[in-house]
Protein backbone atom coordinates (compact mmCIF):
# COMPACT_ATOMS: atom_id res chain seq x y z
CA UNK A 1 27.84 53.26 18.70
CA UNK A 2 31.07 51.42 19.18
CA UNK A 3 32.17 47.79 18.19
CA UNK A 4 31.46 46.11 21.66
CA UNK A 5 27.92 47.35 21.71
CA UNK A 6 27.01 46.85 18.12
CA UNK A 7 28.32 42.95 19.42
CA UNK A 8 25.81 42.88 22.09
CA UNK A 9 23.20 43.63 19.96
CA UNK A 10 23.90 41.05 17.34
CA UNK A 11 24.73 38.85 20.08
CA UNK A 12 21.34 39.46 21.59
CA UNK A 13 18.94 39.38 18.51
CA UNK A 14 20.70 35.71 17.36
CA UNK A 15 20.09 34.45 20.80
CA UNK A 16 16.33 35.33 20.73
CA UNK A 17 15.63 34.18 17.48
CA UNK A 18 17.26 31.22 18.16
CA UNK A 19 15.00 30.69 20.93
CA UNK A 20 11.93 31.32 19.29
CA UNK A 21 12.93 28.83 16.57
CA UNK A 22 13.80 26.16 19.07
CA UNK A 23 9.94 27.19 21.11
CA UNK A 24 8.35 27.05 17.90
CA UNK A 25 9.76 23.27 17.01
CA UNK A 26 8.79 22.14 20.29
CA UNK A 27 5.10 23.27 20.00
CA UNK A 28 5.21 22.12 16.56
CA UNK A 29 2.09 18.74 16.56
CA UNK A 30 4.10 15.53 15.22
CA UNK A 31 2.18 14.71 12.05
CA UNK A 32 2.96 11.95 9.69
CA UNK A 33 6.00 12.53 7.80
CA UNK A 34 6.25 13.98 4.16
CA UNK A 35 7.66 11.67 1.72
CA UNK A 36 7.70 8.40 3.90
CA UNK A 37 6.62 5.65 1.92
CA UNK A 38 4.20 2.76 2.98
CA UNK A 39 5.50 -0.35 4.68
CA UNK A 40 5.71 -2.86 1.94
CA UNK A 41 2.99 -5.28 1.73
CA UNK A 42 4.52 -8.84 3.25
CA UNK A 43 5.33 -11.64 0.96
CA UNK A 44 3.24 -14.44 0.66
CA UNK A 45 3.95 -18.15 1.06
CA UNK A 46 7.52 -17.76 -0.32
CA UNK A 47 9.26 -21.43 0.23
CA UNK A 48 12.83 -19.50 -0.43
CA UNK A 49 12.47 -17.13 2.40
CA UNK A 50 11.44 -20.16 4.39
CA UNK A 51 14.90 -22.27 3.57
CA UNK A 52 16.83 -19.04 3.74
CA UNK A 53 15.43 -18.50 7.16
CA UNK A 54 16.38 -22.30 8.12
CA UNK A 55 19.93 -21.42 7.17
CA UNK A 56 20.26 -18.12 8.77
CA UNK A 57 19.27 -20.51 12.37
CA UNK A 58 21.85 -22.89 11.57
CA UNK A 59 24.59 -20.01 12.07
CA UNK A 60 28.03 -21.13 11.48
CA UNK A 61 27.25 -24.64 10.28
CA UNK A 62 25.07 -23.55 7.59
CA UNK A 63 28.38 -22.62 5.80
CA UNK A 64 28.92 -26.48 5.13
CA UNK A 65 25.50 -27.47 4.46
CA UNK A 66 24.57 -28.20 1.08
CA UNK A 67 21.24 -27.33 1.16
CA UNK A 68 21.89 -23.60 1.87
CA UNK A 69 24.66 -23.54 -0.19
CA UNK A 70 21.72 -24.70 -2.92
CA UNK A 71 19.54 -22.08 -1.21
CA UNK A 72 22.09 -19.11 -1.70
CA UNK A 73 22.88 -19.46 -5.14
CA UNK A 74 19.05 -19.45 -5.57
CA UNK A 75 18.37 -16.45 -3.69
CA UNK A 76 21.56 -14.93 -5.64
CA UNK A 77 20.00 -15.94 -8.89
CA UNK A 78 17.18 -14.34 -8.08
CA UNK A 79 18.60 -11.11 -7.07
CA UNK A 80 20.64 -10.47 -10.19
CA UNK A 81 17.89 -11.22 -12.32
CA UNK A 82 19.60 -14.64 -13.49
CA UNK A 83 17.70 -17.73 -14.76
CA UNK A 84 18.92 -20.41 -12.89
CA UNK A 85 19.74 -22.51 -15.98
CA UNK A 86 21.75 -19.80 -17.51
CA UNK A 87 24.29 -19.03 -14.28
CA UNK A 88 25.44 -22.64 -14.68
């Protein structure tokens, strides 16, 4: 057997087994995916979401508003694991 055939061949067997990977994904049933993890439950009356929400509508002008510039360093407080008393 010479080079060009021994090609074909190889050629040939990749080809089909690439197809019968690609007809086997496609038959494949979509079941729920391993490892995803459950939608986190949703937070409950939270009066800092609410201002931080307030602010995020105001756009542009929240940047000079005083109460979201109150709000922020709350939420930022909160996120670093600061007590409010101790950032000042």
């Amino acid at each position: 057997m010479d080079g060009k055939a021994l090609a074909r061949i190889g050629a040939i067997v990749f080809v089909t087994i690439a197809i019968t990977a690609t007809v086997i994904e496609m038959t494949r049933k979509d079941g729920p995916a391993r490892g995803v993890a459950a939608p986190a439950a949703p937070v409950m009356d939270d009066p800092l979401r609410e201002d931080l929400r307030r602010c995020q509508l105001l756009g542009g002008a929240a940047a000079s508003d005083h109460e979201c510039l109150a709000t922020w360093a709350q939420n930022r407080d909160r996120f670093l694991g600061r007590d409010p008393a101790e950032a000042r």
